[in-house]
PDB file of N, CA and C in Angstrom:
ATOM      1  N   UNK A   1      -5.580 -72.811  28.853  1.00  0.00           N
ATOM      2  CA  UNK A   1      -4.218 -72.716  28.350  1.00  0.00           C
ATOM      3  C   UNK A   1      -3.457 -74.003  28.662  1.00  0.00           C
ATOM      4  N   UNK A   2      -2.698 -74.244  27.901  1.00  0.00           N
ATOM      5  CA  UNK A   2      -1.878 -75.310  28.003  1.00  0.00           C
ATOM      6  C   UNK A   2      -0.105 -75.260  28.151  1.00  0.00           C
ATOM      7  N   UNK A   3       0.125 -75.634  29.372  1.00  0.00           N
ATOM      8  CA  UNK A   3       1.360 -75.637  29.778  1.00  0.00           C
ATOM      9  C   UNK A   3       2.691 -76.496  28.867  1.00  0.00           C
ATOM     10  N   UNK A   4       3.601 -76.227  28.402  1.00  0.00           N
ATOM     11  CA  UNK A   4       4.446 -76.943  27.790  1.00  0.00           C
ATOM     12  C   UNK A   4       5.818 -76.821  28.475  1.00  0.00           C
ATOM     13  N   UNK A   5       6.665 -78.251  28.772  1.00  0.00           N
ATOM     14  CA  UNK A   5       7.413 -77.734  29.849  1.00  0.00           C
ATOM     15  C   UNK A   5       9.075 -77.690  28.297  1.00  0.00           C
ATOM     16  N   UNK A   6       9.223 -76.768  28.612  1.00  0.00           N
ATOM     17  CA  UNK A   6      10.618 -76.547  27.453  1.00  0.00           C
ATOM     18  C   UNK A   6      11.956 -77.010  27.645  1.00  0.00           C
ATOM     19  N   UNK A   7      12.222 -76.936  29.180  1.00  0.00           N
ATOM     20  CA  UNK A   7      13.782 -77.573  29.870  1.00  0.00           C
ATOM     21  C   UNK A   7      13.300 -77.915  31.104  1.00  0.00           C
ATOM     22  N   UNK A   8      13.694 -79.543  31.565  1.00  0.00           N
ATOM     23  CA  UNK A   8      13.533 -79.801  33.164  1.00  0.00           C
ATOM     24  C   UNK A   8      14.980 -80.099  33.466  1.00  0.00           C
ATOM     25  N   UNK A   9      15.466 -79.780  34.716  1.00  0.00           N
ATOM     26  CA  UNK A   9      16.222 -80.291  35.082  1.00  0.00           C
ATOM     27  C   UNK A   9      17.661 -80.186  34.545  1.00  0.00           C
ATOM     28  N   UNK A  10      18.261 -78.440  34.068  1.00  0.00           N
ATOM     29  CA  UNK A  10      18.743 -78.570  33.907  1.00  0.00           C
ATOM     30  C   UNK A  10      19.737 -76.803  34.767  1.00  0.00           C
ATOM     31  N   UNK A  11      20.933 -76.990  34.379  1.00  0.00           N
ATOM     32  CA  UNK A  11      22.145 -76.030  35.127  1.00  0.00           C
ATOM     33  C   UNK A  11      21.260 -74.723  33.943  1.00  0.00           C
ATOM     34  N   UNK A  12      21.320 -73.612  34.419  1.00  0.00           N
ATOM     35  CA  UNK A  12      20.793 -71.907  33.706  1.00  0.00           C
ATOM     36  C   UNK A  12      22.211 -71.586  33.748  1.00  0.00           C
ATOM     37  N   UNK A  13      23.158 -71.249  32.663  1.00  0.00           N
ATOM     38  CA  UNK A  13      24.544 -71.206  32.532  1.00  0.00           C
ATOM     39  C   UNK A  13      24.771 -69.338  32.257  1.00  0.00           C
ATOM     40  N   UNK A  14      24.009 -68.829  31.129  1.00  0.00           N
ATOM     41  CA  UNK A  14      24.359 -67.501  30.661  1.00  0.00           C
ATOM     42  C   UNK A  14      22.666 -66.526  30.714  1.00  0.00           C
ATOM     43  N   UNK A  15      22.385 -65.836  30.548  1.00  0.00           N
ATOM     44  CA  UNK A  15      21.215 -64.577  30.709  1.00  0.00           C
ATOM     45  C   UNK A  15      22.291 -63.577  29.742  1.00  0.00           C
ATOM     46  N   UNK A  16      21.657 -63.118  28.289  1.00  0.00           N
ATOM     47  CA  UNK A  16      22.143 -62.391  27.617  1.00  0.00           C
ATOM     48  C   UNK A  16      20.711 -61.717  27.198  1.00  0.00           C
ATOM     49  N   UNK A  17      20.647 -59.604  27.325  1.00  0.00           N
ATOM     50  CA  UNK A  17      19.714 -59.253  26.579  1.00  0.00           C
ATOM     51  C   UNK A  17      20.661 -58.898  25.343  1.00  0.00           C
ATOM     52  N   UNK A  18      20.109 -58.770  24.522  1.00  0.00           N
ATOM     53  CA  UNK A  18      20.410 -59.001  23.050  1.00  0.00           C
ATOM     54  C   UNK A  18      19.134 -58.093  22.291  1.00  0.00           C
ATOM     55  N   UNK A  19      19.707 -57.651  20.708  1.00  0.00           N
ATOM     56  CA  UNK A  19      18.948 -56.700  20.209  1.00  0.00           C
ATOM     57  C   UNK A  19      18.264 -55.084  20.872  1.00  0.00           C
ATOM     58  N   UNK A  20      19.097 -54.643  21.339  1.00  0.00           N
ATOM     59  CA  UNK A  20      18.987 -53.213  22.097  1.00  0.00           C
ATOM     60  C   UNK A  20      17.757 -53.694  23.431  1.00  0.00           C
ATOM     61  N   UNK A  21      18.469 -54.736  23.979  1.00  0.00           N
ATOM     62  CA  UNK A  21      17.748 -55.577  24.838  1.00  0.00           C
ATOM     63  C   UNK A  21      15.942 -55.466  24.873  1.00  0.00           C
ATOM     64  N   UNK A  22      15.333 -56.180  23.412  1.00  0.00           N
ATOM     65  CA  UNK A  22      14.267 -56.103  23.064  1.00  0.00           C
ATOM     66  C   UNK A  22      13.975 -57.671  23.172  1.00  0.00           C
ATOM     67  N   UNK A  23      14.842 -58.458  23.193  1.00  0.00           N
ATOM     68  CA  UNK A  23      15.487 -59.885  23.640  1.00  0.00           C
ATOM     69  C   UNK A  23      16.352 -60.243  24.884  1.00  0.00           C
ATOM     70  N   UNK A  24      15.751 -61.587  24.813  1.00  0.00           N
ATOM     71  CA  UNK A  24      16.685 -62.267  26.009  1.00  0.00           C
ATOM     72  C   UNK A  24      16.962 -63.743  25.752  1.00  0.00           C
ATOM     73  N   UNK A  25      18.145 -64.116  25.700  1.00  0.00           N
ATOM     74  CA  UNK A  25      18.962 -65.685  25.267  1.00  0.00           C
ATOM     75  C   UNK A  25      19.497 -66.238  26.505  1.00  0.00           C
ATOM     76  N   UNK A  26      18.861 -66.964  26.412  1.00  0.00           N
ATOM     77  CA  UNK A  26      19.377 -68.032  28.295  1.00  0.00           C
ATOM     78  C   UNK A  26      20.168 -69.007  27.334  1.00  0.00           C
ATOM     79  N   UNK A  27      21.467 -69.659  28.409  1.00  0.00           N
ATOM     80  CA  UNK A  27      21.923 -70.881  27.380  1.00  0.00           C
ATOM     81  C   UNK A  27      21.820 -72.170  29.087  1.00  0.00           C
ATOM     82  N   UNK A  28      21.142 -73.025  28.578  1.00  0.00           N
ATOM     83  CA  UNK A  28      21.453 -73.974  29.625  1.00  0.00           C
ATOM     84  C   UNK A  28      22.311 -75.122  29.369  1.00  0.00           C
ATOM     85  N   UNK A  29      22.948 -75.670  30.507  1.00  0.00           N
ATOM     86  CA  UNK A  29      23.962 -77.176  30.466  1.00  0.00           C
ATOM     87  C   UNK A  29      23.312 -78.166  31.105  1.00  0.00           C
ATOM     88  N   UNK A  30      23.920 -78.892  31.092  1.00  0.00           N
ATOM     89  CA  UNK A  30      23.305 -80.439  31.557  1.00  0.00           C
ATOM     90  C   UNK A  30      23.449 -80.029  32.560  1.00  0.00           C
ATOM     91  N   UNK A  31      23.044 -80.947  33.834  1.00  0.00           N
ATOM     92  CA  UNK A  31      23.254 -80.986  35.349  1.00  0.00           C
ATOM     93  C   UNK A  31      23.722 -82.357  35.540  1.00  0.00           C
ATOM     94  N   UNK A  32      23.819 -82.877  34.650  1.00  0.00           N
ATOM     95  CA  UNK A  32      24.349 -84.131  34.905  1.00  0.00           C
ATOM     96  C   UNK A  32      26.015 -84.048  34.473  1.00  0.00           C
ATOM     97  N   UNK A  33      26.790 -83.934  33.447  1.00  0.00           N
ATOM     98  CA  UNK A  33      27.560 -83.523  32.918  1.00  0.00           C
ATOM     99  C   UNK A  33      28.182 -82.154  32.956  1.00  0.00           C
ATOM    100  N   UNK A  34      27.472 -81.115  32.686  1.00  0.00           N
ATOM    101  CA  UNK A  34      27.920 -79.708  32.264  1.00  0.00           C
ATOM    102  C   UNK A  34      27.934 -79.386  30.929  1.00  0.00           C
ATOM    103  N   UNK A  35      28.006 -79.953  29.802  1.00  0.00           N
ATOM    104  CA  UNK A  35      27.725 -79.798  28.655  1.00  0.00           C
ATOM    105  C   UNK A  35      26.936 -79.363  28.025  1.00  0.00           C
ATOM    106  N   UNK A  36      26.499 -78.315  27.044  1.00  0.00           N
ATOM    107  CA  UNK A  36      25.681 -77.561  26.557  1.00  0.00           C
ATOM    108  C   UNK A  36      24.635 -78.204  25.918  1.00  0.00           C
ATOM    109  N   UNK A  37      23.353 -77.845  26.908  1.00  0.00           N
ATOM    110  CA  UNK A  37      21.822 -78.422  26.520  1.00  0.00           C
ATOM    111  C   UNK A  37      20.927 -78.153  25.398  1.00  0.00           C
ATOM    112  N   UNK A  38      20.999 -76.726  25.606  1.00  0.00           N
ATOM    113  CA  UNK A  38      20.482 -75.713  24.239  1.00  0.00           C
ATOM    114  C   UNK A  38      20.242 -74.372  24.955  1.00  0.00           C
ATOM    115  N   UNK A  39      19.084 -73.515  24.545  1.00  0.00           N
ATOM    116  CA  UNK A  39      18.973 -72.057  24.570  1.00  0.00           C
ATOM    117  C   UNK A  39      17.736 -72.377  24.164  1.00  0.00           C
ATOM    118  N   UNK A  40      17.188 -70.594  24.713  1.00  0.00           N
ATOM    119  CA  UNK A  40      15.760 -70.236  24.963  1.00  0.00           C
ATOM    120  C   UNK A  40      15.689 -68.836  24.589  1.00  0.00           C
ATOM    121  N   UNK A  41      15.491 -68.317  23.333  1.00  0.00           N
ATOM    122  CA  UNK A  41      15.358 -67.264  23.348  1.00  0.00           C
ATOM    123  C   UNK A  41      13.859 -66.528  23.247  1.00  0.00           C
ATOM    124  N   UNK A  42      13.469 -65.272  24.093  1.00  0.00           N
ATOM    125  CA  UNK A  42      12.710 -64.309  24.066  1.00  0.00           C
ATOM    126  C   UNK A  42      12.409 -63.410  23.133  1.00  0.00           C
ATOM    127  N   UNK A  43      11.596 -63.216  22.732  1.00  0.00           N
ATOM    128  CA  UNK A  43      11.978 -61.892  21.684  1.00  0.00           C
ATOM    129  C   UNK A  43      10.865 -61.219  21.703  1.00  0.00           C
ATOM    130  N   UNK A  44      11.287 -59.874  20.928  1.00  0.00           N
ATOM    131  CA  UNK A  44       9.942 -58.564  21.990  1.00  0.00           C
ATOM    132  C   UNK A  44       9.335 -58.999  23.298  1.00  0.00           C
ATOM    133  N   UNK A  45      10.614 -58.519  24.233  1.00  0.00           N
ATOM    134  CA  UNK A  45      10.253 -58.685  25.816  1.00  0.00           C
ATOM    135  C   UNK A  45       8.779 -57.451  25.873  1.00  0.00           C
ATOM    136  N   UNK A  46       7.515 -58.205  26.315  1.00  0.00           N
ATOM    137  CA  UNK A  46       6.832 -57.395  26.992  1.00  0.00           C
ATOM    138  C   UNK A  46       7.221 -57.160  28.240  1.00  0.00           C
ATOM    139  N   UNK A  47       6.946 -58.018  29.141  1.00  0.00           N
ATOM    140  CA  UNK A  47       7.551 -58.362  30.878  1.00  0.00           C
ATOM    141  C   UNK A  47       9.075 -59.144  31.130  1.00  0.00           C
ATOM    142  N   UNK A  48       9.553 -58.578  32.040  1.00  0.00           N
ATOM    143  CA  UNK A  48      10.648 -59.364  32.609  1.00  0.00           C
ATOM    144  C   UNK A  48      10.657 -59.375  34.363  1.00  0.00           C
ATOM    145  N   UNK A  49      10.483 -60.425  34.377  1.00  0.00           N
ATOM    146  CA  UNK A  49      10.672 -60.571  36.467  1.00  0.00           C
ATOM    147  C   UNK A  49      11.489 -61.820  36.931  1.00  0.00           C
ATOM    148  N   UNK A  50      12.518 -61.081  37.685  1.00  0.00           N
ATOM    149  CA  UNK A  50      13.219 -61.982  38.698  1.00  0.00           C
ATOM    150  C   UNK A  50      13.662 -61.966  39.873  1.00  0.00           C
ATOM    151  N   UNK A  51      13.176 -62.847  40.499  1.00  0.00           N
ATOM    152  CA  UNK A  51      13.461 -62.718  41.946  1.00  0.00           C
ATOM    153  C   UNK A  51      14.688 -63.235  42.187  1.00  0.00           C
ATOM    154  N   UNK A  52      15.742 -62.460  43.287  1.00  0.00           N
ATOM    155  CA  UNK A  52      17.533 -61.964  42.557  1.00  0.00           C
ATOM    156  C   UNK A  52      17.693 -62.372  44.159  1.00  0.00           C
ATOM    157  N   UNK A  53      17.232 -62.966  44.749  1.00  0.00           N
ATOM    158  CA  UNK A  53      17.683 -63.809  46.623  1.00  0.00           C
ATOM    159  C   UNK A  53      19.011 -64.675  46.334  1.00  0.00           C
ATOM    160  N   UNK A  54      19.606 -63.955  45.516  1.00  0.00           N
ATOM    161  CA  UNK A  54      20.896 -64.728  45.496  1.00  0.00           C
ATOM    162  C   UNK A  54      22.278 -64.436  45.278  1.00  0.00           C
ATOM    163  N   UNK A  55      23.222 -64.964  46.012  1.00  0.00           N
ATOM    164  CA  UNK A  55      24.577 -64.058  46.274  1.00  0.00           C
ATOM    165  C   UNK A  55      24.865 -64.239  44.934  1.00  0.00           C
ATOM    166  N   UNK A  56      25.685 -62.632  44.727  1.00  0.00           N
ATOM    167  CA  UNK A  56      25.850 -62.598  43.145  1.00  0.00           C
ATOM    168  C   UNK A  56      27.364 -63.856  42.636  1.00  0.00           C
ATOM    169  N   UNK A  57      27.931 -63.689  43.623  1.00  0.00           N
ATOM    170  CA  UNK A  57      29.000 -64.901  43.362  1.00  0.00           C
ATOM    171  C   UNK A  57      28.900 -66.271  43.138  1.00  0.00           C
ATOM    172  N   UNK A  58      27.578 -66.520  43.650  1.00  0.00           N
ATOM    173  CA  UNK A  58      27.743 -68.060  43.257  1.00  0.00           C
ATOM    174  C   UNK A  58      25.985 -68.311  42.426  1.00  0.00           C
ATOM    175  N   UNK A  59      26.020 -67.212  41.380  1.00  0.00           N
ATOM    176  CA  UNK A  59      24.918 -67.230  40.505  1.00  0.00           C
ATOM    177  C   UNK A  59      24.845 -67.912  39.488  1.00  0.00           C
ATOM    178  N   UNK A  60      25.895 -68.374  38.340  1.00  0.00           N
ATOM    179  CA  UNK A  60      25.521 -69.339  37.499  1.00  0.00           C
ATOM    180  C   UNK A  60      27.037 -70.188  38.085  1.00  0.00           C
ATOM    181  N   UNK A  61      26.655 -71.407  37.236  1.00  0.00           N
ATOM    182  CA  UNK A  61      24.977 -71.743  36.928  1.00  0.00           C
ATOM    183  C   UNK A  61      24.218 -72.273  37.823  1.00  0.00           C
ATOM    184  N   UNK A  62      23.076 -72.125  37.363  1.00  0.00           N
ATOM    185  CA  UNK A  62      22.055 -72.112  38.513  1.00  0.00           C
ATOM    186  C   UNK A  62      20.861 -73.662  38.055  1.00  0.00           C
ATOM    187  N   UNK A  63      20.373 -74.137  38.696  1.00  0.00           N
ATOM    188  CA  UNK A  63      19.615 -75.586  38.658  1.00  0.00           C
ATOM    189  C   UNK A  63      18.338 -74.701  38.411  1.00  0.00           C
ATOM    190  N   UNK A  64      18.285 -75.038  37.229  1.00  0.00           N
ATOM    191  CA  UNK A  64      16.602 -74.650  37.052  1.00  0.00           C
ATOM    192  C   UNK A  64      15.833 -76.588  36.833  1.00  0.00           C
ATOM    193  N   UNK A  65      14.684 -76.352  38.164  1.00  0.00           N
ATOM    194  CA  UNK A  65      13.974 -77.265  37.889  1.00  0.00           C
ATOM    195  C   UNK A  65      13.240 -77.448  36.878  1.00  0.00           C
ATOM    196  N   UNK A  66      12.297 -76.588  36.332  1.00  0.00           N
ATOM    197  CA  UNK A  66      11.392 -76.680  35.153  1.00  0.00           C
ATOM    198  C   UNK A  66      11.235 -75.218  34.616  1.00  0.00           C
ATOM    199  N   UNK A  67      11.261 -75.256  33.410  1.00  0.00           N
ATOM    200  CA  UNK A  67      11.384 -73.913  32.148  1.00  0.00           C
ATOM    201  C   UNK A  67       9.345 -74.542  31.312  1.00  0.00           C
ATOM    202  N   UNK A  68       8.425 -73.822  31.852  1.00  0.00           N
ATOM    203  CA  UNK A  68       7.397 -73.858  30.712  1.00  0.00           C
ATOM    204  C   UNK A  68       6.851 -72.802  30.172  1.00  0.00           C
ATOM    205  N   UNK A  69       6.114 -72.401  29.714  1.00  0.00           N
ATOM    206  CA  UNK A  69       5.840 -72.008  28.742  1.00  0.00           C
ATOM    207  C   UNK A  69       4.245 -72.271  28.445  1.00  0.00           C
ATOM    208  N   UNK A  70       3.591 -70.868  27.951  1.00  0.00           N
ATOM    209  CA  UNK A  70       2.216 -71.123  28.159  1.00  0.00           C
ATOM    210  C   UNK A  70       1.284 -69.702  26.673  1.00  0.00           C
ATOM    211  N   UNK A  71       0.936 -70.374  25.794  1.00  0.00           N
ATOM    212  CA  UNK A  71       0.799 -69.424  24.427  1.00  0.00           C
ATOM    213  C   UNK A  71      -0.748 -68.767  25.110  1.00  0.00           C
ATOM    214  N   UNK A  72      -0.235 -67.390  25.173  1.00  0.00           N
ATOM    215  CA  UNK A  72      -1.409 -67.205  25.739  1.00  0.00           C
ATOM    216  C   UNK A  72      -2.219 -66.196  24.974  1.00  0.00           C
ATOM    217  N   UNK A  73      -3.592 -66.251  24.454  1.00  0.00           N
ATOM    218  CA  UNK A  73      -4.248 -65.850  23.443  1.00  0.00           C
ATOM    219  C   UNK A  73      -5.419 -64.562  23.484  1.00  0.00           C
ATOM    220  N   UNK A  74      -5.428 -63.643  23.025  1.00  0.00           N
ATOM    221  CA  UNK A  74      -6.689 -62.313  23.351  1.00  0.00           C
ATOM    222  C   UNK A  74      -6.919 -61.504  22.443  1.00  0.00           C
ATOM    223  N   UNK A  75      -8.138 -62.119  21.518  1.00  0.00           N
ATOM    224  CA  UNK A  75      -8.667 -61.252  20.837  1.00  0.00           C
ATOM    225  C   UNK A  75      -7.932 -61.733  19.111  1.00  0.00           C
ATOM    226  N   UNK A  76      -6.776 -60.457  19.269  1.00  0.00           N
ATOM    227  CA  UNK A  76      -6.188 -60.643  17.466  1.00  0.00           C
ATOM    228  C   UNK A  76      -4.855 -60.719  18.219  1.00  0.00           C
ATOM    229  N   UNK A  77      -4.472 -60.711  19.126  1.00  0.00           N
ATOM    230  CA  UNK A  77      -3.067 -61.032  19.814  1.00  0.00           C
ATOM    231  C   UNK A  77      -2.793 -62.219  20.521  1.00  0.00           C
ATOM    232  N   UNK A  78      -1.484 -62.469  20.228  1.00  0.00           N
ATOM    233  CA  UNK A  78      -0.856 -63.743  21.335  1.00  0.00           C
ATOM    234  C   UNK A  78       0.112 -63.729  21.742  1.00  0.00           C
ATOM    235  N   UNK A  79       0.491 -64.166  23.194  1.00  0.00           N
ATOM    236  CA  UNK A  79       2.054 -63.784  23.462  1.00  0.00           C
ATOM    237  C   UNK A  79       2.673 -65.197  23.910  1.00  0.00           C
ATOM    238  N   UNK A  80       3.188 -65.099  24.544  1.00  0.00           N
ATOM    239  CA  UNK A  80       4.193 -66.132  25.331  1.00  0.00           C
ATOM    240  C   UNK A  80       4.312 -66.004  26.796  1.00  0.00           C
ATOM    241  N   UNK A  81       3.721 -66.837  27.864  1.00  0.00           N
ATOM    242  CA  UNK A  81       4.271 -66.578  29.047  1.00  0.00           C
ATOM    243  C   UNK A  81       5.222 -67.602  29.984  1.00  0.00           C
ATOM    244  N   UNK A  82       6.555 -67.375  29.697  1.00  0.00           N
ATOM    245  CA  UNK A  82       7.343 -68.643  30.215  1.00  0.00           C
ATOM    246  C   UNK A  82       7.820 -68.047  31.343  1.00  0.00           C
ATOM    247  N   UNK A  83       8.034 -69.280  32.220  1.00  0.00           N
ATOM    248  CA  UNK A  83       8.065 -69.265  33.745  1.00  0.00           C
ATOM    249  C   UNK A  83       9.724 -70.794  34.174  1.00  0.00           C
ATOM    250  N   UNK A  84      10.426 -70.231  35.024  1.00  0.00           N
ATOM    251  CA  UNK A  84      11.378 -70.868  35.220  1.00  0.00           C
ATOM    252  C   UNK A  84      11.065 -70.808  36.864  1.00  0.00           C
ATOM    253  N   UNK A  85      11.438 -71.926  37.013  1.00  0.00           N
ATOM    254  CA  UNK A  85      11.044 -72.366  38.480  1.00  0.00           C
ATOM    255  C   UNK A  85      13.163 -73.234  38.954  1.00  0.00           C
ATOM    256  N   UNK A  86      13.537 -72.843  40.173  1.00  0.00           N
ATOM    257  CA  UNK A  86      14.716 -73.147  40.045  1.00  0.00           C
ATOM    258  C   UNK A  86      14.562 -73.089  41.902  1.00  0.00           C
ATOM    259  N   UNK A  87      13.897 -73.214  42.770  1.00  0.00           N
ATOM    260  CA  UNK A  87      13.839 -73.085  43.732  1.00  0.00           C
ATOM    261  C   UNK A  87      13.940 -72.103  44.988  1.00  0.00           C
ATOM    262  N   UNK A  88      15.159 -71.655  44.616  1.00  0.00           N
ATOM    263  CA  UNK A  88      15.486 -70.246  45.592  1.00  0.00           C
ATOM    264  C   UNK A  88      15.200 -69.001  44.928  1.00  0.00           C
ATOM    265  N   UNK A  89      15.112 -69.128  43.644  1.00  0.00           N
ATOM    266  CA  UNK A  89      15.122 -67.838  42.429  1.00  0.00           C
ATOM    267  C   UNK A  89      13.951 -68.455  41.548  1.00  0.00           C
ATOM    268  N   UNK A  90      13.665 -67.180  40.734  1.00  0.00           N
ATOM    269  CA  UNK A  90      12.117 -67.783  39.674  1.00  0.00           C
ATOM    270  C   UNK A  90      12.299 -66.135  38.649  1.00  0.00           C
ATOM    271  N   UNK A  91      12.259 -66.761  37.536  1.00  0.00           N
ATOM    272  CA  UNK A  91      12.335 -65.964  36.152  1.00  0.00           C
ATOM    273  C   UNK A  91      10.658 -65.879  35.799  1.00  0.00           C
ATOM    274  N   UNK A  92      10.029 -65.207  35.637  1.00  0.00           N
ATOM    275  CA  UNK A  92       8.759 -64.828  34.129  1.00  0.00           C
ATOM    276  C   UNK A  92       9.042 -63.908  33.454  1.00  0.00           C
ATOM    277  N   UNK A  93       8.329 -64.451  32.325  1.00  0.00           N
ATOM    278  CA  UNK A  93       8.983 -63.339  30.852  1.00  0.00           C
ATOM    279  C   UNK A  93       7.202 -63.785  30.011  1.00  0.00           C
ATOM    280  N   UNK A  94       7.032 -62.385  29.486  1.00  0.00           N
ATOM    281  CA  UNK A  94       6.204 -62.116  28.557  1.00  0.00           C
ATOM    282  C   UNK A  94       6.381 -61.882  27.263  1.00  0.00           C
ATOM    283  N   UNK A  95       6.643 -62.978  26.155  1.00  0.00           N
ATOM    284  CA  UNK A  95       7.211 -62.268  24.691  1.00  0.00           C
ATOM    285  C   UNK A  95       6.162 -62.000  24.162  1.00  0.00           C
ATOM    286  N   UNK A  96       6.823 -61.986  22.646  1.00  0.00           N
ATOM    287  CA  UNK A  96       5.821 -62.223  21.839  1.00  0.00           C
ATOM    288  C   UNK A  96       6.220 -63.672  20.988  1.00  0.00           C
ATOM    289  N   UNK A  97       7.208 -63.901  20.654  1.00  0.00           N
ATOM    290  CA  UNK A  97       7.755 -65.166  20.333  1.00  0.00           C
ATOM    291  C   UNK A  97       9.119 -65.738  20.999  1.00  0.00           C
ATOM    292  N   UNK A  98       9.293 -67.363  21.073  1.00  0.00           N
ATOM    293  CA  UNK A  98       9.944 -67.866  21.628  1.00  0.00           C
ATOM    294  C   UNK A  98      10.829 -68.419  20.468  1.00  0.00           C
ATOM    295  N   UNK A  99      11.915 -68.911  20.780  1.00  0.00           N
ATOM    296  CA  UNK A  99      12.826 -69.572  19.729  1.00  0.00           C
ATOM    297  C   UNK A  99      13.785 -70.777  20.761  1.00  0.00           C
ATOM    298  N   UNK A 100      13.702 -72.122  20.241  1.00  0.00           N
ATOM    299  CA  UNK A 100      14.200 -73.170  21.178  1.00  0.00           C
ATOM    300  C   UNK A 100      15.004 -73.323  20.692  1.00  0.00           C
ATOM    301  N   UNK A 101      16.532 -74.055  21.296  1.00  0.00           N
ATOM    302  CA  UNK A 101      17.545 -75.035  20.000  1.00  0.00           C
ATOM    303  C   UNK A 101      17.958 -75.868  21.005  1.00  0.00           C
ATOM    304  N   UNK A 102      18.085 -76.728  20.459  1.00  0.00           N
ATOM    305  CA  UNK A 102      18.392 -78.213  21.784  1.00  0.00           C
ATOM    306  C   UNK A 102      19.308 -78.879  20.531  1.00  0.00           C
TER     307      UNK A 102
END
């Protein structure tokens, strides 16, 4: 499998489930600026995991180091397994398709 990294280095601003939460839309900002980077959306969540070691008050936005992403293949199926790495906290999600906008 081949790793593709989708966002490095940037502020995790919003977490919206969306579509009778069968979806999930992250919007990230710069970390340099604050200005809006793009979005990552999920769609047909198989899996969702997050590790939540963090006071709810000072949750976004949050420094995500690296957002990748990994098409992962079996049989007559394929899904999506993207992974957010942010240091103190860590997102995985299992779709079935991804949607980028930068």
């Amino acid at each position: 499998m081949h790793t593709e990294y989708l966002f490095q280095n940037v502020n995790l601003d919003s977490i919206s489930f969306i579509n009778n939460k069968n979806d999930i839309k992250f919007v990230f900002i710069s970390s340099y600026n604050g200005n809006y980077y793009g979005c990552l959306s999920c769609i047909n969540l198989i899996s969702f995991k997050m590790n939540t070691d963090m006071d709810e008050d000072k949750y976004f936005p949050k420094f995500v180091l690296d957002v990748t992403c990994e098409k992962q293949i079996k049989e007559n199926f394929s899904n999506y397994y993207v992974k957010f790495e942010g240091g103190e906290y860590y997102i995985e999600i299992i779709c079935e398709t991804i949607k980028i906008e930068k």
